[in-house]
Protein backbone atom coordinates (compact mmCIF):
# COMPACT_ATOMS: atom_id res chain seq x y z
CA UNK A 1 101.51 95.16 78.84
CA UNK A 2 100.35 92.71 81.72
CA UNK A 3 97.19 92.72 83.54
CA UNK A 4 96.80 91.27 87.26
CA UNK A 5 93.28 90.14 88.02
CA UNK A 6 90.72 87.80 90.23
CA UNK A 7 90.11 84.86 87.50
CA UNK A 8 86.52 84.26 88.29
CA UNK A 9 86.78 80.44 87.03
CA UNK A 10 89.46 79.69 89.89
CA UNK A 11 89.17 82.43 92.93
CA UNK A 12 92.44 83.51 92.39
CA UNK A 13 94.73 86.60 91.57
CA UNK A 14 96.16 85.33 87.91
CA UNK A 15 98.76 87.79 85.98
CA UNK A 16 98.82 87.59 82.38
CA UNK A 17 100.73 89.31 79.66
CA UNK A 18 99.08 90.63 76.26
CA UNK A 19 99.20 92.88 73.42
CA UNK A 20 97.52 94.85 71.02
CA UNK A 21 96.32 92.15 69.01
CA UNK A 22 95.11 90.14 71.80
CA UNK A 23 91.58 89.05 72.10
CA UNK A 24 91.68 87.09 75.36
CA UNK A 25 93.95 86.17 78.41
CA UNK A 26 94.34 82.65 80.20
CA UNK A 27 94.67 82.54 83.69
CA UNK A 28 98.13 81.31 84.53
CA UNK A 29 96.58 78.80 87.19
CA UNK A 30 93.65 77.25 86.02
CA UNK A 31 94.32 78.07 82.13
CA UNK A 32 90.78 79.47 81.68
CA UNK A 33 90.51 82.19 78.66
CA UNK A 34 89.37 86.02 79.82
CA UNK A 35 87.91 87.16 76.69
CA UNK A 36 88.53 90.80 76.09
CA UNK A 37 86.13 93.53 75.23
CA UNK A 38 85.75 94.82 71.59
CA UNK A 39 88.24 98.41 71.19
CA UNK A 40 89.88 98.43 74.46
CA UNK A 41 92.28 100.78 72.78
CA UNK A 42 92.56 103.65 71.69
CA UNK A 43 95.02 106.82 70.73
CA UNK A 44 95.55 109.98 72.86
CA UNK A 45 96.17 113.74 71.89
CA UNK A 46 99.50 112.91 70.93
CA UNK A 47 99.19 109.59 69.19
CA UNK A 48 99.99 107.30 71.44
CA UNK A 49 98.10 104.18 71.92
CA UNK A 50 96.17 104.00 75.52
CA UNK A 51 93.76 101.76 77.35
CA UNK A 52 90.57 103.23 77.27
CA UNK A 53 88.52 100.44 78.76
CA UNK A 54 89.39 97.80 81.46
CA UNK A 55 90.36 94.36 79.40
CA UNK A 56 88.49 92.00 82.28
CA UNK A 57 85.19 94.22 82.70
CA UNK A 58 85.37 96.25 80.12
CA UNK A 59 84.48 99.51 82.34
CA UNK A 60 85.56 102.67 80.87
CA UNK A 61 86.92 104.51 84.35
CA UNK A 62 90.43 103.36 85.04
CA UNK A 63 93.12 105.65 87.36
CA UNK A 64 96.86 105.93 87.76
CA UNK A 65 98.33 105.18 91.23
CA UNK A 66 102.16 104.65 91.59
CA UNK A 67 103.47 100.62 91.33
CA UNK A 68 104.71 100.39 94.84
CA UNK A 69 103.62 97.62 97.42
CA UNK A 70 101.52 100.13 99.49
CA UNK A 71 101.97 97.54 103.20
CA UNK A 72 105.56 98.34 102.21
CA UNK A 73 105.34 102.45 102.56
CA UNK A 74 103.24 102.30 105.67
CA UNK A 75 105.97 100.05 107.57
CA UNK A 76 108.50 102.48 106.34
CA UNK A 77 106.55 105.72 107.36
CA UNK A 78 105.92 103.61 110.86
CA UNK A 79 109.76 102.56 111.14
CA UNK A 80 110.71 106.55 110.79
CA UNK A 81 108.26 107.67 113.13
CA UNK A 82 109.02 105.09 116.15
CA UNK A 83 113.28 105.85 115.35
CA UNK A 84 112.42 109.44 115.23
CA UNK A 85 110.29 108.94 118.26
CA UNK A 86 112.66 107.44 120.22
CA UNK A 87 115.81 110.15 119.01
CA UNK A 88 112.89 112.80 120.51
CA UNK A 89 112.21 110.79 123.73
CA UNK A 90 116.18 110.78 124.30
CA UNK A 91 116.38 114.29 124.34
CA UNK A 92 117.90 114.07 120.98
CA UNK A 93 116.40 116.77 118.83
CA UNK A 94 119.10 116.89 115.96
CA UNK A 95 118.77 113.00 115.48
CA UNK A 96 115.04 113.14 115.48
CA UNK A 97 114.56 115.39 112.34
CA UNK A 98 117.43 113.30 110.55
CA UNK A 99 115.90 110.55 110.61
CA UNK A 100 112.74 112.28 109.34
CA UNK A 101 114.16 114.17 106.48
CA UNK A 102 115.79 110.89 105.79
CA UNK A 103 112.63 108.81 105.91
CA UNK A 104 111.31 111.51 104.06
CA UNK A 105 114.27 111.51 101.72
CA UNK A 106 113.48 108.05 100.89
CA UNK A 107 109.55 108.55 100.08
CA UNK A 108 110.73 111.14 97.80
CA UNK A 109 113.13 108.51 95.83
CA UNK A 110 110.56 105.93 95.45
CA UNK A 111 107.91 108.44 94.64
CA UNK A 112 110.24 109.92 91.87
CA UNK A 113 111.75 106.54 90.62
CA UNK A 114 108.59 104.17 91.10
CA UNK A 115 106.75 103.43 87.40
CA UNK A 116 102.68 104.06 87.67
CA UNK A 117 100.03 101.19 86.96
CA UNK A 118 96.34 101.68 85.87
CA UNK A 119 93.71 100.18 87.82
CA UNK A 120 90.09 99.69 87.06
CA UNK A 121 87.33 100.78 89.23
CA UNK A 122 85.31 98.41 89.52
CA UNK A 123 87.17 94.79 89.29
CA UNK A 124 90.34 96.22 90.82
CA UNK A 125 92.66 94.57 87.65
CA UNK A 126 95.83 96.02 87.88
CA UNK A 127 97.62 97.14 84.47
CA UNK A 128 101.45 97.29 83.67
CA UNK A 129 103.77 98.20 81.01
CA UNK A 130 101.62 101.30 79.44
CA UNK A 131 102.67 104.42 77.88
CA UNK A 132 102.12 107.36 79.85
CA UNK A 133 99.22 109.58 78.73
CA UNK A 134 97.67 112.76 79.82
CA UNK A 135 94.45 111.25 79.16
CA UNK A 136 94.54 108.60 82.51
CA UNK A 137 93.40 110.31 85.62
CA UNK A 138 94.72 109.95 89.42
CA UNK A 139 92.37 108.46 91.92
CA UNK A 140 88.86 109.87 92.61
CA UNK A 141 87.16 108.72 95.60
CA UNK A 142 83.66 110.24 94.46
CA UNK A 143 83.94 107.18 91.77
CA UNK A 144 85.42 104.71 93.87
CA UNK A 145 82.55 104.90 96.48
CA UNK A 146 80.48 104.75 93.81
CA UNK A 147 81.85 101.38 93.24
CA UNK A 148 82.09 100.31 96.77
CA UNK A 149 78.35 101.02 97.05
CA UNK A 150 77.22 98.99 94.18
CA UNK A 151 79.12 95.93 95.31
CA UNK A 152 77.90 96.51 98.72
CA UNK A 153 74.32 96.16 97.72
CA UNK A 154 75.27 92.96 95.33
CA UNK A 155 76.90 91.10 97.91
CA UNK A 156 73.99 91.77 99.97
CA UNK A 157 71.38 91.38 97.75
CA UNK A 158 72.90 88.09 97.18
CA UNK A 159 72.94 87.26 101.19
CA UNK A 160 69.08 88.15 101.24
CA UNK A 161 68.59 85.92 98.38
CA UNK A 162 70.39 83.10 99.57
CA UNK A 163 68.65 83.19 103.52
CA UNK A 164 65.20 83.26 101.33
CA UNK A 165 66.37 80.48 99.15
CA UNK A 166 66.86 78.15 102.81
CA UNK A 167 64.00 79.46 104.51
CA UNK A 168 61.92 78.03 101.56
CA UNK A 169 63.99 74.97 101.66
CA UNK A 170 63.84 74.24 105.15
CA UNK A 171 60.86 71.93 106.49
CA UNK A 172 58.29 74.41 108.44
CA UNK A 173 58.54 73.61 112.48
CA UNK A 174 55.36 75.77 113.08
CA UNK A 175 52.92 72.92 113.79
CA UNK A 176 55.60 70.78 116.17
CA UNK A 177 56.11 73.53 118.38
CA UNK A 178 52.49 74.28 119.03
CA UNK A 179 51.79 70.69 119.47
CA UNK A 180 54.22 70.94 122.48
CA UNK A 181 52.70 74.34 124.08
């Protein structure tokens, strides 16, 4: 397996491969260690060894989305819809819905052919080169708003804090500007 995550030591995306023995990962640009969490593993219904736990955060909710570069499918929806587009704006109905069904066609190979990853909640690390399990869920947006809220309130609890840390820091003007009124 390989993980892809935001090294915290460096401020950049770092991929790193590891197995079941591993304890930690180094980043692969600034060589700092990721320790892992105690029992990020565990077994399925049918045996199989799965990742129950996220090896950078060590949060338990993970999901399943498919390993495709997602900028990618949007330009290739957008490049069927403006040919299709401009087959219908011709007057050209049988070209128009050929080049859908083919667009189409194509989603429907990359959808069938395209390995999934898991991805964690909450620290967004990517994981590759698991077994498939019944036990990994698909996407739920009730948990990642959950997510998205709770960061949203750190990063601006952390805002807050740092204004109040300068506005204790910063020399008070009060008396120089009622000097001058």
């Amino acid at each position: 397996m390989n993980v892809t995550y935001f090294c915290k030591a460096c401020d950049k995306v770092s991929r790193a491969a590891f197995d079941a023995s591993a304890t930690a990962v180094n980043c692969s640009r600034c060589a700092a260690e990721q320790a892992f969490p105690s029992s990020f593993l565990g077994e399925d219904s049918e045996g199989n060894s799965i990742l129950e736990r996220c090896t950078i955060c060590g949060s338990h909710e993970l999901y399943y989305r498919k390993q495709f570069n997602q900028r990618l499918g949007i330009g290739i929806i957008a490049l069927g819809s403006t040919l299709s587009t401009i087959a219908y704006a011709n007057h050209n109905l049988f070209w128009t819905f050929l080049i859908l069904f083919i667009f189409a066609g194509v989603d429907l190979l990359f959808y069938i052919f395209m390995k999934n990853l898991l991805q964690c909640y909450k620290c967004n690390s990517e994981f590759r080169g698991f077994d498939e399990s019944p036990e990994y869920e698909p996407f739920n947006l009730e948990v990642h708003e959950k997510y998205h809220q709770q960061r949203v309130r750190l990063e601006r609890a952390e805002k807050e804090r740092q204004w109040l840390e300068q506005q204790t820091q910063a020399p008070s003007d009060d008396g120089v500007h009622e000097a001058h009124d």
